[in-house]
Every structure is written in structure tokens, then in C-alpha cells.
Protein backbone atom coordinates (compact mmCIF):
# COMPACT_ATOMS: atom_id res chain seq x y z
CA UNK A 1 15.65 -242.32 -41.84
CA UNK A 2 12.14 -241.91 -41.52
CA UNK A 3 9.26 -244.06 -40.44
CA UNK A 4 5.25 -244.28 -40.67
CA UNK A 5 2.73 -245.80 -39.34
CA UNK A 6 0.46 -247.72 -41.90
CA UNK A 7 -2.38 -250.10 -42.02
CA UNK A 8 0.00 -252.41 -42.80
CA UNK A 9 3.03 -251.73 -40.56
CA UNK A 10 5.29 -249.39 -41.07
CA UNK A 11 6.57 -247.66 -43.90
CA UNK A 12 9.98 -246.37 -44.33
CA UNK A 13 10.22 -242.99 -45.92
CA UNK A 14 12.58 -240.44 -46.68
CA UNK A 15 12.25 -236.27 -46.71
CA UNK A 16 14.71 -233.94 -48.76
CA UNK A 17 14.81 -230.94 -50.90
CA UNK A 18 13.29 -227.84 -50.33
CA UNK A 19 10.58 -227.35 -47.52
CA UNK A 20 8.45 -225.09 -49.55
CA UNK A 21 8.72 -226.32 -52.84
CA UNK A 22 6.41 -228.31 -54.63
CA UNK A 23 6.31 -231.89 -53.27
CA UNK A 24 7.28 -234.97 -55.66
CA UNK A 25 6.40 -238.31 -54.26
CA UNK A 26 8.56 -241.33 -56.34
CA UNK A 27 6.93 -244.86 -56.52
CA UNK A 28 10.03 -247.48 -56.77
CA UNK A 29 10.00 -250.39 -58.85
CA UNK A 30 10.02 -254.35 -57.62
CA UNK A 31 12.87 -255.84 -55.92
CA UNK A 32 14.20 -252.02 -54.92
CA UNK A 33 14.27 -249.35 -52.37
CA UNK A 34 14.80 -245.57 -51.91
CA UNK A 35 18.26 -245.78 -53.01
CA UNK A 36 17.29 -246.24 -57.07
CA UNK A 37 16.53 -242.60 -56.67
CA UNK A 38 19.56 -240.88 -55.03
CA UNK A 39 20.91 -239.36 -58.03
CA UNK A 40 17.33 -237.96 -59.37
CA UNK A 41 16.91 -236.45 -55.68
CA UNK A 42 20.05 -235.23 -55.62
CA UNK A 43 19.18 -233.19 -58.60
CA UNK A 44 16.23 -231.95 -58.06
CA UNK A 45 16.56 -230.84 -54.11
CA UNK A 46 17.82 -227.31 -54.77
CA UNK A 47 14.28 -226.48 -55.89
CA UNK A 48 11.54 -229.25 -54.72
CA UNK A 49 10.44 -231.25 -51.76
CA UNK A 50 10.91 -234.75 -52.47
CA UNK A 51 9.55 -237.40 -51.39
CA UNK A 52 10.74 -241.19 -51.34
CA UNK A 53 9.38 -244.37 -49.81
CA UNK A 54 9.78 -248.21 -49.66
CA UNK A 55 6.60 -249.71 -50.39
CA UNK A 56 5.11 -252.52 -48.97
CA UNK A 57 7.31 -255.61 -48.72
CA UNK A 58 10.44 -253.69 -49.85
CA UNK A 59 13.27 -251.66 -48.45
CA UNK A 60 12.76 -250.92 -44.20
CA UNK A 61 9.07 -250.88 -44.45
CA UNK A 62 6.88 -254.08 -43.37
CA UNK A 63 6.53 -257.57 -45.31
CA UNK A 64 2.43 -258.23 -44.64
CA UNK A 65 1.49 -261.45 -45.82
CA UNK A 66 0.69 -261.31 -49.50
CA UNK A 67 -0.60 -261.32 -52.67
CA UNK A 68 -0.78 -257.69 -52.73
CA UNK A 69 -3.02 -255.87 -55.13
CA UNK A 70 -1.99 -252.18 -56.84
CA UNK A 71 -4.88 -250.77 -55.17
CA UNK A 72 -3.38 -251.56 -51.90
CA UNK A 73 -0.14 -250.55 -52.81
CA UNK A 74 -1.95 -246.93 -53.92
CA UNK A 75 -3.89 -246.84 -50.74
CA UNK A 76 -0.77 -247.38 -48.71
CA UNK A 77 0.81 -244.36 -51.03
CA UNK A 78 -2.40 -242.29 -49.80
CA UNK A 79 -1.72 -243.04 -46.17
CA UNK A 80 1.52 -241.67 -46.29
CA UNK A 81 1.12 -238.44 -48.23
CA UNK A 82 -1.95 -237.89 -45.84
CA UNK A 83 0.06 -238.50 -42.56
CA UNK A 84 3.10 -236.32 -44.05
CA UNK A 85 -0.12 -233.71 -44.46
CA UNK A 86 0.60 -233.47 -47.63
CA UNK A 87 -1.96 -232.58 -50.40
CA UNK A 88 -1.26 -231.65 -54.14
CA UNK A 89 2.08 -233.34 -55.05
CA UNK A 90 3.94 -234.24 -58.46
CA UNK A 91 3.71 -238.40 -59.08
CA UNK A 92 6.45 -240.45 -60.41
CA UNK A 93 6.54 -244.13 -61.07
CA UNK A 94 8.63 -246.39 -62.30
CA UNK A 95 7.33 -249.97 -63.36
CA UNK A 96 5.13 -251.44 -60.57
CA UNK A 97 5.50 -247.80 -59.46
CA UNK A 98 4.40 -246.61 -62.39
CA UNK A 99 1.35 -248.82 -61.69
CA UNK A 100 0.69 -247.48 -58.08
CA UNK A 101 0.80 -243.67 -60.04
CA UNK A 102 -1.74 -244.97 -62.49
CA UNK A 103 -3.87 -246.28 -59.86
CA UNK A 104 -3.59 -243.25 -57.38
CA UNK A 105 -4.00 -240.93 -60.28
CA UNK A 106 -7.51 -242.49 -61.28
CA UNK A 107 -8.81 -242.39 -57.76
CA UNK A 108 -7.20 -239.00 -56.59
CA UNK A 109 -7.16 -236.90 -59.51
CA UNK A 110 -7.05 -233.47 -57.57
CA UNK A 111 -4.34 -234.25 -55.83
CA UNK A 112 -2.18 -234.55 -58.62
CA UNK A 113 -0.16 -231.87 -59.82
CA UNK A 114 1.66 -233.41 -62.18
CA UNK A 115 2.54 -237.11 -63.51
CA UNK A 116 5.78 -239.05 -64.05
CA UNK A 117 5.12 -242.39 -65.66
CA UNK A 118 8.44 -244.08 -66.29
CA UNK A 119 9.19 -247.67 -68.00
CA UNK A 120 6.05 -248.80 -67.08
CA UNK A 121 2.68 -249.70 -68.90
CA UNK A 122 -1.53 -250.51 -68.17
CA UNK A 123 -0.02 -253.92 -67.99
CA UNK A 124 3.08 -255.16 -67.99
CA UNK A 125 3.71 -259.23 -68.90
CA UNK A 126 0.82 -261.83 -68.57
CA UNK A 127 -0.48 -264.00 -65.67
CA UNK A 128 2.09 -267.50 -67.27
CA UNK A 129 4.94 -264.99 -67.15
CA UNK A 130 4.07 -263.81 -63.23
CA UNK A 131 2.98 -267.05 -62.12
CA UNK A 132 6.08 -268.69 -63.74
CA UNK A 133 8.65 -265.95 -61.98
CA UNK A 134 6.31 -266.48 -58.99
CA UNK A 135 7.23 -270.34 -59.03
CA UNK A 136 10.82 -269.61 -59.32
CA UNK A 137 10.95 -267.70 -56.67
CA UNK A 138 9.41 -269.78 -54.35
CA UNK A 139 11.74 -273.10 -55.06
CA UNK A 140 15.36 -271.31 -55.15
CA UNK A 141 14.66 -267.99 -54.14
CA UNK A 142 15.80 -264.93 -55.84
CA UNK A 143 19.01 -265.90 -57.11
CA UNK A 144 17.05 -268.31 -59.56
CA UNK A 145 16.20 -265.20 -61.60
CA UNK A 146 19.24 -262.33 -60.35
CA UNK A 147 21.02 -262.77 -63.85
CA UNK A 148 18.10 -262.28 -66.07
CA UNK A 149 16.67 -259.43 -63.98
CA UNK A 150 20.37 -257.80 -64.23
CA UNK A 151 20.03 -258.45 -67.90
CA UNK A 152 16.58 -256.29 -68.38
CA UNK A 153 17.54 -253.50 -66.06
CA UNK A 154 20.55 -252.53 -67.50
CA UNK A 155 22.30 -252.49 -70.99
CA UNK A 156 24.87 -254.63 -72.30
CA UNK A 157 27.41 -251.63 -72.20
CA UNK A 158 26.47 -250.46 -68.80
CA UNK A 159 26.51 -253.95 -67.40
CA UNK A 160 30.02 -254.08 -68.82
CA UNK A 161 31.79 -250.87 -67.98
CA UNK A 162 30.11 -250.47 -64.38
CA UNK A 163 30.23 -254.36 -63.05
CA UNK A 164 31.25 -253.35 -59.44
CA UNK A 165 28.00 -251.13 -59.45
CA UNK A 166 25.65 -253.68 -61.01
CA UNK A 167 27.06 -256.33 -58.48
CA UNK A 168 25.71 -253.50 -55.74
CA UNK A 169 22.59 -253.36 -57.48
CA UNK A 170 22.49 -256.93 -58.11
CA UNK A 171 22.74 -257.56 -54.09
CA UNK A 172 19.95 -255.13 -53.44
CA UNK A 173 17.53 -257.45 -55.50
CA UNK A 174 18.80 -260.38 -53.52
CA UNK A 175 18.30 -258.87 -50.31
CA UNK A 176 14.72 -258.17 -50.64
CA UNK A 177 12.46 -259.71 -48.60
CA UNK A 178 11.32 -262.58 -50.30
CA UNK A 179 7.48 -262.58 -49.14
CA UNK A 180 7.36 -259.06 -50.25
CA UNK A 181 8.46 -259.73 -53.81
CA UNK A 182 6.13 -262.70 -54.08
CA UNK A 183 3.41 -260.16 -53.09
CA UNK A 184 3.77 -257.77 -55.54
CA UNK A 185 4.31 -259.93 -58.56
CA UNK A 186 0.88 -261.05 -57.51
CA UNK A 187 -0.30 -256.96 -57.85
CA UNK A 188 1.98 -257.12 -61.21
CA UNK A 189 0.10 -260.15 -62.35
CA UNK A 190 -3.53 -259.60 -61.60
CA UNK A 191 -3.27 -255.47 -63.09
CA UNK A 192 -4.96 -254.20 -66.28
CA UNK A 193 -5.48 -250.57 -66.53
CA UNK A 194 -5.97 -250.71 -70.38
CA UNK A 195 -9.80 -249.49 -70.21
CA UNK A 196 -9.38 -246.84 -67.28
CA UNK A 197 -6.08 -245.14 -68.41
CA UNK A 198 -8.05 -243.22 -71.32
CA UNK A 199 -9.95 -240.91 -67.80
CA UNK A 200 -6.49 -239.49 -66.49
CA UNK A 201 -6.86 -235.48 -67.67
CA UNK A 202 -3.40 -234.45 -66.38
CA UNK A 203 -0.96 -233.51 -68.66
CA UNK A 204 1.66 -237.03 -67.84
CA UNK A 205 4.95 -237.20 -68.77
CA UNK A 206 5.66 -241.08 -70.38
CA UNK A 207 9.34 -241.75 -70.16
CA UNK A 208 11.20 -244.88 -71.76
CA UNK A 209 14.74 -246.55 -71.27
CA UNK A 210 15.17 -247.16 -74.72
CA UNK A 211 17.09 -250.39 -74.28
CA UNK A 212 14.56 -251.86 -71.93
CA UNK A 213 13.86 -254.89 -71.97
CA UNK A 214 11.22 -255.46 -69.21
CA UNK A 215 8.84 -252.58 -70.35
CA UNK A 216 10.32 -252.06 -73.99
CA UNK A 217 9.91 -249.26 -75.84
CA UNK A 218 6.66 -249.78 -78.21
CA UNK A 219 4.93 -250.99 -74.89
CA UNK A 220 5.26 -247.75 -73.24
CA UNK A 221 4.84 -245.73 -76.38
CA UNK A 222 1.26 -247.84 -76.48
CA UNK A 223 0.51 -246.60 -73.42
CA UNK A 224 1.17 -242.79 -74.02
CA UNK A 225 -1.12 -242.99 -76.76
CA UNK A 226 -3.84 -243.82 -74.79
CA UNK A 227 -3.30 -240.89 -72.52
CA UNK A 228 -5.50 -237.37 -74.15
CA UNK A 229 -2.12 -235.33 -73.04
CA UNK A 230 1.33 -236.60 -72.96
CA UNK A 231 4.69 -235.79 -73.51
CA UNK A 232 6.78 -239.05 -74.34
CA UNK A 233 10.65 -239.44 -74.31
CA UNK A 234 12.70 -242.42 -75.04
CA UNK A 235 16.11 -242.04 -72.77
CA UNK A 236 19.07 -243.04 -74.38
CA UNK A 237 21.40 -245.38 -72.98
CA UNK A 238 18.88 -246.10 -70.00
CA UNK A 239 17.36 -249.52 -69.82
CA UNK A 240 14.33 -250.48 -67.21
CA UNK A 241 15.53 -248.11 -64.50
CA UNK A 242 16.91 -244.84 -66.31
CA UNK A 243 16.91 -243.29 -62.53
CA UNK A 244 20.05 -245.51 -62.49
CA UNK A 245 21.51 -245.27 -66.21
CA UNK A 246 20.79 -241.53 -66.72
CA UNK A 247 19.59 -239.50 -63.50
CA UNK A 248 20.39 -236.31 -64.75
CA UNK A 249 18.89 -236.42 -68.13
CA UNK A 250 15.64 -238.37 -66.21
CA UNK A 251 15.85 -235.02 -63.43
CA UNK A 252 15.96 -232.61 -66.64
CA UNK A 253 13.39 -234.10 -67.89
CA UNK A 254 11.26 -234.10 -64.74
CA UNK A 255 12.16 -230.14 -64.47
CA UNK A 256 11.48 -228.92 -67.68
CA UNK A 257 7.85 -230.89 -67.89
CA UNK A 258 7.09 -229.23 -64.37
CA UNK A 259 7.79 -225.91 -65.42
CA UNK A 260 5.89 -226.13 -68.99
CA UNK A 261 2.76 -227.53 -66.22
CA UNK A 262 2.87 -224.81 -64.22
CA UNK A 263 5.47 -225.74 -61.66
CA UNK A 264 9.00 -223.51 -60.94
């Protein structure tokens, strides 16, 4: 373990992979950590440095007071590749983190060598929907919404055939601090990147869990179009977090775009 310090505590990162290789930084999703991306990291280490980090509120790192906005949370992200001296890296997000890459990729283009946008979108749900999670939340806590969650992160076959594993997943969501999910639904709720998303030049990779039901599908697609260049992919068999479901197709994936950008 790792830690940082940051403007708003501390943040808890992690350093693997090669020393030399090119750096990917991964943006987690809300009501995770680190761990989401073991498998992905584990396949890509022989040949990058990589990167992982609990954001604000989440994992080891500190619980400020919220709401949060994404342009925090992308600040924070800058404060940490800066203190790790680091300059030019690969991006990936994944749903809120997804968000955060959006948001760092407007502001920072240069540093960007190459972008991962994964079951995310320029918005994702609608104030009612935040503010009504929000409210939940704050009367019973996260177990008033573990089940659903459950039910859009994974699909009905994995949620069957790996239960032991979802229960392990299920009691990382209810073990996050609960100020620091309250905070970011607030970043989730108040951000819009339809207008802006249309200026990012880099080539982006736009992946999809195909049976997602948090971002679905056609909502990510809609996003990809907006992008000038994109590859998109719909993952099979993945749902919200295909780090999760598929890791080593999501890794390929991450390789093979890398390479066609420039990037052994």
C-alpha cells in the first residue's frame, strides 16, 4: 500500500507493472476501490506501469465533507499523477470514473496518451434519480439499495453461478464510507458533459458491458458518437463493471487499442 498527500487528505494508491513502460492511470467507479481492477492489472503488468487509486471518499483514501463535484474529483486525479511525477499517461474510467477521464481529458489534453472510457456516459441518470438514491441512503444506509446495485453490476447468470463472489463484492459496496458515497452521487448528479465531449481529439476507446444496466448499451454507444475518433466495443457477458465479468477480454482490449495508438 501506498499513500499521498492531497488537498483533501490522503489518497490511497497503488504502483505495479513495469517501471518503464507506459503509465495507465484507472479511475474506479462509485461504491468501489482498487480491488475492481486486480485482474485487468494483473494482465497488463508484464508490459505497462499501472496505476490505481481510491478516489475521494472511497477505498483507504479520505472522506472530506461533501457534495463533491467531477472537477474536484479530476483535480484530485491531477494531484496525484503530478506528485507520482508522472506526465503523459493512458486514462481509463469506468462510470463516475469514466466521468473524472472525461473531465481530466478536456482540461489536460497533452497529457493524455491514450483514453479508456468504459460503461460510462456525458451523463449518466437525472438529478430525481440521484437525489432519490441520495435520500435512500441517508435514512437506511447502503443496504437500502445493495440488491438493486448487485442487480445492475452484474448479469443474471453471473450473479447466479458466482454468488460467493458477488456476496464479496456485495460487502465492498456496504463497507464504503457512507459520506463519501453521498458525495459523489452529488458529482454524478450535478454532471453534463454533453456539449464539451465533441473537443476531446484523442483517439478514445468506448467500451460497453453489454448487459448493463446502469450505463446500458445505446447510452454509451450515444456517447461514442459524439467523440470525432473512437473505437467502440460492446463486451459480452460483462454488465456495469466488465473489469469484474471479463478482465481479460477488457485487458485485450486495452492492449490492442494502445498498440494501434502508438503504444507497445
Amino acid at each position: 500500500m501506498a499513500f499521498a498527500a492531497a488537498s483533501f487528505g490522503t489518497v490511497h494508491y497503488q504502483l505495479s507493472g513495469q517501471p518503464r513502460g507506459l503509465p495507465i492511470v484507472f479511475c474506479n467507479s462509485l461504491g468501489t476501490d482498487i480491488r475492481i481492477w486486480d485482474a485487468v492489472v494483473d494482465e497488463l503488468a508484464p508490459d505497462y506501469r499501472l496505476i490505481t487509486y481510491d478516489k475521494r471518499g472511497h477505498g483507504l483514501s479520505s472522506v472530506p465533507h461533501g457534495p463533491y463535484s467531477i472537477a474536484e474529483l479530476a483535480d484530485d486525479l491531477r494531484e496525484l499523477v503530478d506528485t507520482l511525477e508522472i506526465d503523459r499517461f493512458a486514462l481509463v474510467g469506468i462510470s463516475v470514473g469514466g466521468l473524472i477521464a472525461q473531465r481530466f481529458a478536456l482540461d489536460h489534453p497533452r497529457r493524455i496518451a491514450g483514453l479508456v472510457l468504459c460503461d460510462t456516459a456525458t451523463k449518466i441518470g437525472d438529478p430525481a434519480l440521484w437525489s432519490d438514491r441520495m435520500a435512500a441512503v441517508e435514512a437506511d444506509g447502503l443496504d437500502a439499495i445493495a440488491d438493486s446495485v448487485m442487480q445492475r453490476w452484474f448479469p443474471d447468470a453471473l450473479r447466479a453461478g458466482r454468488a460467493a463472489e458477488i456476496e464479496g463484492w456485495r460487502n465492498l459496496l456496504l463497507r464504503s464510507p457512507k459520506a463519501g458515497y453521498l458525495g459523489t452521487c452529488a458529482a454524478l448528479r450535478d454532471a453534463d458533459f454533453t456539449a464539451e465531449i465533441g473537443h476531446l481529439r484523442q483517439p478514445t476507446l468506448v467500451l460497453a458491458g453489454a448487459a448493463d444496466q446502469s450505463t446500458p448499451v445505446e447510452l454509451v454507444r450515444a456517447m461514442a458518437e459524439r467523440l470525432r475518433a473512437v473505437h467502440f466495443e460492446a463486451i459480452e457477458d460483462a454488465g456495469h463493471l466488465p473489469c469484474i465479468d471479463q478482465p481479460q477480454r477488457m485487458a485485450g482490449l486495452i492492449r490492442d487499442y494502445l498498440l494501434e495508438v502508438g503504444h507497445a
